[in-house]
Protein backbone atom coordinates (compact mmCIF):
# COMPACT_ATOMS: atom_id res chain seq x y z
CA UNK A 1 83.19 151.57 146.56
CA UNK A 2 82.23 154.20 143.60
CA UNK A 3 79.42 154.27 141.96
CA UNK A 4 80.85 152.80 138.60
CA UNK A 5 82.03 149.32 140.60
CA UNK A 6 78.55 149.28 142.59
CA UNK A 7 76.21 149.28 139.47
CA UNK A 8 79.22 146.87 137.86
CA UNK A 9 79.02 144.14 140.52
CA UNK A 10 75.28 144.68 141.05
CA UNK A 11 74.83 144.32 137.24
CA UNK A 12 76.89 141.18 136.83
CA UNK A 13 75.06 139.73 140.31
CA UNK A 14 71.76 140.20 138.62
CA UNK A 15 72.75 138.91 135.08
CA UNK A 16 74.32 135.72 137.11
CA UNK A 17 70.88 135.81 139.10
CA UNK A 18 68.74 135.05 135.56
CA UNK A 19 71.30 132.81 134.36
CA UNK A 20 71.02 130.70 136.92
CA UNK A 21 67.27 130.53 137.45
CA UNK A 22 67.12 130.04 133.21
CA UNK A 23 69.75 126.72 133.57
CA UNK A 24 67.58 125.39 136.17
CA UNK A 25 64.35 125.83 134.50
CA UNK A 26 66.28 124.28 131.39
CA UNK A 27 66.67 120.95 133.29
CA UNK A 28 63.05 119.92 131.90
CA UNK A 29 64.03 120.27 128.03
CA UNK A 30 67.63 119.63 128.47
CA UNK A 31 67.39 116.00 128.17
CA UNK A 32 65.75 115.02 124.84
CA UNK A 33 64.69 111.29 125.68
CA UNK A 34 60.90 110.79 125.69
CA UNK A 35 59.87 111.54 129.80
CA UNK A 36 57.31 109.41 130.70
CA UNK A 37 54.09 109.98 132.34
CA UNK A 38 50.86 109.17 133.77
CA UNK A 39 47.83 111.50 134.09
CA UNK A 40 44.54 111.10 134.87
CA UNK A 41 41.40 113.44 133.60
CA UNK A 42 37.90 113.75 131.75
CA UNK A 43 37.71 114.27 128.66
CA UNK A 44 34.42 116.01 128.92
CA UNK A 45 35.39 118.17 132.09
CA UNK A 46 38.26 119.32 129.83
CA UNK A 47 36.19 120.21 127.02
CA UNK A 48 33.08 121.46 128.77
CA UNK A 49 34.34 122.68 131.87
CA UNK A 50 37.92 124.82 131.65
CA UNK A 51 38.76 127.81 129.80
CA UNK A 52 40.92 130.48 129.57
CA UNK A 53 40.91 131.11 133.19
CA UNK A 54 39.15 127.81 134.97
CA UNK A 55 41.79 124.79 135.60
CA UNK A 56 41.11 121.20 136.49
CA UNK A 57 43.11 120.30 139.59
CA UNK A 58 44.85 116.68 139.36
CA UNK A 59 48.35 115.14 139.79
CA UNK A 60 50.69 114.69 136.93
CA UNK A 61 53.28 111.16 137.41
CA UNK A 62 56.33 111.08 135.76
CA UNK A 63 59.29 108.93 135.86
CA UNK A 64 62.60 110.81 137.12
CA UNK A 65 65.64 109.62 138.44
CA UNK A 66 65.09 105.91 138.26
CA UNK A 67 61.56 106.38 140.03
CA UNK A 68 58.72 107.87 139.69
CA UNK A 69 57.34 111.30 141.48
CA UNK A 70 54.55 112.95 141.49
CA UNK A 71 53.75 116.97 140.61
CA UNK A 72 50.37 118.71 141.67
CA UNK A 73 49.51 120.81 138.39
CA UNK A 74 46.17 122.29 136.86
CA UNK A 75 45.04 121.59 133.84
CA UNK A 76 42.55 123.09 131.27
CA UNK A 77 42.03 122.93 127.27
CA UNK A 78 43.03 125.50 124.90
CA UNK A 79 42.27 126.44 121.05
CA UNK A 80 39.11 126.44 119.69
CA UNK A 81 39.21 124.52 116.11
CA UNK A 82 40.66 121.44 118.16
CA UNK A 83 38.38 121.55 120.86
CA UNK A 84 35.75 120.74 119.48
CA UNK A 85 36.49 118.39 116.75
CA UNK A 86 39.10 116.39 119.04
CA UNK A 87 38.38 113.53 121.31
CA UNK A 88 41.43 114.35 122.74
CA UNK A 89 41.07 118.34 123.10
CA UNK A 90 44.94 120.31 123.50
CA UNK A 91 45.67 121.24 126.60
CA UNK A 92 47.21 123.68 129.34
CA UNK A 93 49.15 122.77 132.17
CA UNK A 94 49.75 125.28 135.20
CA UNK A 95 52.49 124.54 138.05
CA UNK A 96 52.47 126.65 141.44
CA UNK A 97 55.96 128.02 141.73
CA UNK A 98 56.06 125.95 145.30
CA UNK A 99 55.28 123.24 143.63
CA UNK A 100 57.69 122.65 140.82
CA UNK A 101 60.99 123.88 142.94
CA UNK A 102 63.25 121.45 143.35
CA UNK A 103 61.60 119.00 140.73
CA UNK A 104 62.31 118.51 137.28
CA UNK A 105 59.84 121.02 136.36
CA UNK A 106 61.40 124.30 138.37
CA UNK A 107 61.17 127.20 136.30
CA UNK A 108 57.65 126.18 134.53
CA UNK A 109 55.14 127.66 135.49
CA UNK A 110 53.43 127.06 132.18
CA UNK A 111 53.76 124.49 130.10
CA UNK A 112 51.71 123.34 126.96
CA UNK A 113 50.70 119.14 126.28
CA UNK A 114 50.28 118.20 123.21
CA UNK A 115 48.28 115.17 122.55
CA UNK A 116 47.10 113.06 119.52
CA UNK A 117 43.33 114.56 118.06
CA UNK A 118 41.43 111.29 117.48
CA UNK A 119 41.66 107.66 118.20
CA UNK A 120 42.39 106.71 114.89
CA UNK A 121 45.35 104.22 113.74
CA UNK A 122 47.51 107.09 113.20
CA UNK A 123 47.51 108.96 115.96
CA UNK A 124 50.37 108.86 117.77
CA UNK A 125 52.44 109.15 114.10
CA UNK A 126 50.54 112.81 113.79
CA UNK A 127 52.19 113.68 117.04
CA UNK A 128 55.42 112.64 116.18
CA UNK A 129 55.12 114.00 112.30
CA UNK A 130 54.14 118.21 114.51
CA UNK A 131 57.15 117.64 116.95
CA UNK A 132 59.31 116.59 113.65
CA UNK A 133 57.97 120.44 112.82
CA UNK A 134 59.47 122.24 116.13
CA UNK A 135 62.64 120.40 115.54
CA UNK A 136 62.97 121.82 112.39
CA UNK A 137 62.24 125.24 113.16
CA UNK A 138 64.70 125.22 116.27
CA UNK A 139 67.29 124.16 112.74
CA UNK A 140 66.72 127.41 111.42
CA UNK A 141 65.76 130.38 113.67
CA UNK A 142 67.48 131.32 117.16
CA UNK A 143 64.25 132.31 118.43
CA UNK A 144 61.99 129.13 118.72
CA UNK A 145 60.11 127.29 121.44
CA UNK A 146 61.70 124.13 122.80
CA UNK A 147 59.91 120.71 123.64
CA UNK A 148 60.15 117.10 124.84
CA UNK A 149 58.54 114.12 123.65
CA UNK A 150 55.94 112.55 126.39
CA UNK A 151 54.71 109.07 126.65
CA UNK A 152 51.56 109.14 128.42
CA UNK A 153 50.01 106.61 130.32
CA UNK A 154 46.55 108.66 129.81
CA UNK A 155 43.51 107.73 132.34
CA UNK A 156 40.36 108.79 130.83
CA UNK A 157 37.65 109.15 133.73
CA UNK A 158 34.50 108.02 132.12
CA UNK A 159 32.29 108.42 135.16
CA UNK A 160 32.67 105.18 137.21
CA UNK A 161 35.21 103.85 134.79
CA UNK A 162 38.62 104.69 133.92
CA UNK A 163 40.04 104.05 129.93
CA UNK A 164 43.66 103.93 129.30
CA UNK A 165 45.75 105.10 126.48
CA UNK A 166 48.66 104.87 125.65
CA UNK A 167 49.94 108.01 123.67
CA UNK A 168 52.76 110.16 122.28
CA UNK A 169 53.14 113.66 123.18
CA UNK A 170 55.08 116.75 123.71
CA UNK A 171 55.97 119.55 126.46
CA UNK A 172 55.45 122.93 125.01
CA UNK A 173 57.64 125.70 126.96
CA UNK A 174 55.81 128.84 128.24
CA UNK A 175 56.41 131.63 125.64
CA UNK A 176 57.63 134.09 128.90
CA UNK A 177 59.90 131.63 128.96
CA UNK A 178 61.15 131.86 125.79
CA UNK A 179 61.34 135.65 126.34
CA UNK A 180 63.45 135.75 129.30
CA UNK A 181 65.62 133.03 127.84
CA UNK A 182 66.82 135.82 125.34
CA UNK A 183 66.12 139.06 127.43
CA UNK A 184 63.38 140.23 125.45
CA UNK A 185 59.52 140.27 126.04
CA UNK A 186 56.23 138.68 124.49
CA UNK A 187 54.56 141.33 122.37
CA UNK A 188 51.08 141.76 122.74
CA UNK A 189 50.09 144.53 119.78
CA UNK A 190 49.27 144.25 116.03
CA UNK A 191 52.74 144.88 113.89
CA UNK A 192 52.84 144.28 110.62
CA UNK A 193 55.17 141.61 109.06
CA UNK A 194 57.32 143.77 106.77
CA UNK A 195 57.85 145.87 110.03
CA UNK A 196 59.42 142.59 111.75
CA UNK A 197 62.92 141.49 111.48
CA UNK A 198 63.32 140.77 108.07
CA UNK A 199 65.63 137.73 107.77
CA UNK A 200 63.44 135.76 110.48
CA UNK A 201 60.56 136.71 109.16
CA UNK A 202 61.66 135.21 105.77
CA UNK A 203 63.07 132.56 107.99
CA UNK A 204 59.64 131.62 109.17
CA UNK A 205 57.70 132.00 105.79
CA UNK A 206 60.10 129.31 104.18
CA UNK A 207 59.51 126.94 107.32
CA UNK A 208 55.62 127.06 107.43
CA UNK A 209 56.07 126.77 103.11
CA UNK A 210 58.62 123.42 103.67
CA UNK A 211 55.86 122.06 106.27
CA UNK A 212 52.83 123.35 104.08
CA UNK A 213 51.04 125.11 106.54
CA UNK A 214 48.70 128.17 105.63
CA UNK A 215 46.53 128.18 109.10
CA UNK A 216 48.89 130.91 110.49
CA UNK A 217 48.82 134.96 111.11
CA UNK A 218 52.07 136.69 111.92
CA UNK A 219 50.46 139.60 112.12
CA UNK A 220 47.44 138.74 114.31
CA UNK A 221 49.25 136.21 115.97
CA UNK A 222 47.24 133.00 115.26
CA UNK A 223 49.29 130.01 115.75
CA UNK A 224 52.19 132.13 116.66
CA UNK A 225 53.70 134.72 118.79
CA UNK A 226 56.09 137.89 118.65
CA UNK A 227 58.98 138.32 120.75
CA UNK A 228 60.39 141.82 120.92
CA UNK A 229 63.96 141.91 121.72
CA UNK A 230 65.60 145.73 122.11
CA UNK A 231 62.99 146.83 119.68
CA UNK A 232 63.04 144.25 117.04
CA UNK A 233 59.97 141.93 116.71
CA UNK A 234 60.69 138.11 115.82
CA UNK A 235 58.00 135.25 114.75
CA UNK A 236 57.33 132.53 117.11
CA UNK A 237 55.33 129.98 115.39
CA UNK A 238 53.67 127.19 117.54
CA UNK A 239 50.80 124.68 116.57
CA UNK A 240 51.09 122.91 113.30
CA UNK A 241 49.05 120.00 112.72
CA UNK A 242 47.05 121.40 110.13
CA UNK A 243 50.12 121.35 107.92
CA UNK A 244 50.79 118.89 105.29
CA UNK A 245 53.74 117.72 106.60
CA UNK A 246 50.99 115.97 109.67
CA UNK A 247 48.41 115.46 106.77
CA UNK A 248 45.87 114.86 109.85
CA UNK A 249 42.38 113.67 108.90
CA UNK A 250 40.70 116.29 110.05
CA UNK A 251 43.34 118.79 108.46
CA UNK A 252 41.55 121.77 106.12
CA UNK A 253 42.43 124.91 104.27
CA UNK A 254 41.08 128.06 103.28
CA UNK A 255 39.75 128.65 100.12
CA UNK A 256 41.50 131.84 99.93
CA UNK A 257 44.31 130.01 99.33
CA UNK A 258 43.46 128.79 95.96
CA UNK A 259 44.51 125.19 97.27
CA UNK A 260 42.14 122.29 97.86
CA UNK A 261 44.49 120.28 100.30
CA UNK A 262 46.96 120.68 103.24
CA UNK A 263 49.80 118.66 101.02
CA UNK A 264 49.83 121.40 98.28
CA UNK A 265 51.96 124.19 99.45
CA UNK A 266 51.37 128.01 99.10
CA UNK A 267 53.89 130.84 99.99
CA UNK A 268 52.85 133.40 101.98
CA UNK A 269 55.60 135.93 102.74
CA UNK A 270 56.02 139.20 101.65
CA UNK A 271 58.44 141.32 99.55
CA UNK A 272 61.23 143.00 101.27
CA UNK A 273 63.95 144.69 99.73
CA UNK A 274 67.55 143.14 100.14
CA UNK A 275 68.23 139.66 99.19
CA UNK A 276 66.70 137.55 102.46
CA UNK A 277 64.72 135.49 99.91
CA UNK A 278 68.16 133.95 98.33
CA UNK A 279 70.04 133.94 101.81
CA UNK A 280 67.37 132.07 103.06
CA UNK A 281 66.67 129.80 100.36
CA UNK A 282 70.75 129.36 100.55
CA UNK A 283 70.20 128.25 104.39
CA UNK A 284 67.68 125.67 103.27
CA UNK A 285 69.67 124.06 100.70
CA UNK A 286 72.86 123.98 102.92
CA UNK A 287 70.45 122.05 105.92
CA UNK A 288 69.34 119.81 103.76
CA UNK A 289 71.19 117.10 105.63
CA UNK A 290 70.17 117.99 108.64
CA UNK A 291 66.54 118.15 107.93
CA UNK A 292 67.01 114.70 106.54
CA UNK A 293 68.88 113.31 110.09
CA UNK A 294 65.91 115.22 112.40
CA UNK A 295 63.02 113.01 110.38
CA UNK A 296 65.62 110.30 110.36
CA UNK A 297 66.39 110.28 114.02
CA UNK A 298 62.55 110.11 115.21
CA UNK A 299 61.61 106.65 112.10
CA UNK A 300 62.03 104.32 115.24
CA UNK A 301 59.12 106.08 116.91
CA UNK A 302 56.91 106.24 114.13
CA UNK A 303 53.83 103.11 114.49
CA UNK A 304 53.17 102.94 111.04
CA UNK A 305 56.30 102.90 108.73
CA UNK A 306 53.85 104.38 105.61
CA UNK A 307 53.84 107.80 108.19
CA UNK A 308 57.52 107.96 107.87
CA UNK A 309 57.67 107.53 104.27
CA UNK A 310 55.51 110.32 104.09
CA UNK A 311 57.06 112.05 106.25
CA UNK A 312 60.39 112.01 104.60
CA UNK A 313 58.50 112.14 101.08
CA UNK A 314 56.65 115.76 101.88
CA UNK A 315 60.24 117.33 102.97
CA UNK A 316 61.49 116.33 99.44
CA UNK A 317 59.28 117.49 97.43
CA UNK A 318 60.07 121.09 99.25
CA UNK A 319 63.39 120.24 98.44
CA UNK A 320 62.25 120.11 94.55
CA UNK A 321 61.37 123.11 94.79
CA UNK A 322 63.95 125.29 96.45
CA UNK A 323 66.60 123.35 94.46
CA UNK A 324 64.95 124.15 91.05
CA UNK A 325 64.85 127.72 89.95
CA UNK A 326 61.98 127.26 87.51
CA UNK A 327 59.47 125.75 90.14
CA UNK A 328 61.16 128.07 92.99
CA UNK A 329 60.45 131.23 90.73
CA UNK A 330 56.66 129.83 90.27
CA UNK A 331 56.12 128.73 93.42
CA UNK A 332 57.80 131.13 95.63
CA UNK A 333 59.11 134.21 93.96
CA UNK A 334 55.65 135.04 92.04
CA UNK A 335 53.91 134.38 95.35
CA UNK A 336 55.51 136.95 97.35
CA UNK A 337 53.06 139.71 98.95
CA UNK A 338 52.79 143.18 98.62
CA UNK A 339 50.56 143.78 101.11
């Protein structure tokens, strides 16, 4: 055999290799019904006691193949804002390789949980209203994270008693895992937005203006990610429920913005030369339908049918304003950075 056919079969063999370890790690977000789960774990050891590096050790339940197994994982919380405002603080789950093959979760080692903030009537709603979010973003760029709704059977351990909850939630994937789904890598430097890839870039600065979210740095990736892919740098937005489109209660925005509430939207994308604005805004207007069916689709697991109305009512009004020029030249087109 020459050295041409060697590297040939040993390129296809490796390529073959990562395709099959990325379909079996895919088994976890293939199926879109809600998985559900139990776990069990303090509050206050969660807030107080785990950071970016110290993990509670429990066991995560979840229902699989007409029964239910059991997973060891660690667990921590993450973000800042949220951890301390939250009764229910974000968290981190981490799976030992050993541990998750053969299961449903093979392939993720990381995986984020997203839970309701407070214990408030509208809790669960806020969930669904930030996965409505993801859904739409996985609408309009290739390069997105993907996630499952959770129902949680959630054990608070409150010293020598246990509280239940029931909750909504949803599985975050591992951004590694979103970079070796396309061959690329997660970026760890500063790069400036212009420098990105301009049509996803634009991409992304529509999105967080159709969800009205302003608590978000492409740049210095807060709330967000870069994936470099043979040299080009993409957006990978995560965490919005301090957008309008959740309107949660403990929602706030900067001054800076010259807006006084998380349901007034501002623009914040920058200038580029060619026409991504219009090709974009073109992309929007021609989804419009399928915006509509993802809120649509999720109504039935809304608590509170005023959250839905909302819901829908928010993505309109972003609709009035991409539709109209006047308002889209005002809003959008006068709004665009420089630097």
């Amino acid at each position: 055999m020459n050295k041409q056919i060697f590297f040939l079969v040993y390129f296809f063999f490796v390529n073959f290799i990562c395709a099959q370890k990325i379909q079996k790690s895919d088994l976890l977000f293939k199926d879109q019904t809600p998985l559900k789960i139990k776990l069990s774990v303090s509050n206050d050891a969660l807030r107080l006691e785990t950071d970016d590096t110290t993990y509670i050790k429990t066991s995560l339940s979840y229902y699989h193949e007409q029964k239910w197994q059991n997973i060891n994982i660690s667990i921590r919380a993450r973000g800042n804002f949220r951890r301390s405002k939250c009764y229910f603080p974000p968290t981190k789950i981490k799976i030992k390789k050993s541990k998750a093959k053969q299961t449903l979760f093979q392939g993720n080692k990381r995986l984020k949980l997203v839970l309701p903030c407070l214990l408030e009537e509208e809790k669960n709603d806020n969930v669904i209203q930030e996965f409505i979010a993801y859904k739409f973003y996985e609408k309009i760029a290739p390069y997105h994270f993907k996630t499952r709704k959770v129902d949680i059977e959630f054990n608070e351990v409150d010293g020598d008693k246990i509280i239940s909850h029931s909750l909504k939630g949803f599985l975050i994937e591992d951004d590694k895992r979103v970079a070796e789904r396309h061959g690329g890598k997660i970026h760890e430097k500063y790069v400036h937005p212009k420098a990105m890839d301009h049509l996803t870039s634009v991409q992304n600065s529509f999105f967080q203006f159709m969800i009205g979210n302003t608590d978000f740095s492409v740049a210095y990736q807060h709330n967000g990610k870069l994936l470099s892919i043979d040299g080009e740098i993409y957006p990978l937005p995560y965490d919005f429920d301090l957008s309008g489109l959740v309107d949660a209660s403990y929602a706030i925005v900067s001054s800076r913005f010259g807006i006084k509430s998380v349901r007034q939207r501002k623009y914040r994308g920058f200038k580029r030369e060619g026409n991504y604005v219009e090709k974009v805004r073109a992309q929007f207007r021609d989804n419009k339908a399928e915006f509509l069916k993802i809120v649509e689709k999720q109504e039935p697991e809304f608590e509170l049918p005023s959250e839905y109305e909302t819901t829908r009512d928010f993505l309109m009004s972003f609709y009035e304003v991409i539709e109209e020029n006047e308002k889209f030249e005002k809003q959008i087109i006068k709004d665009l950075r420089t630097r």
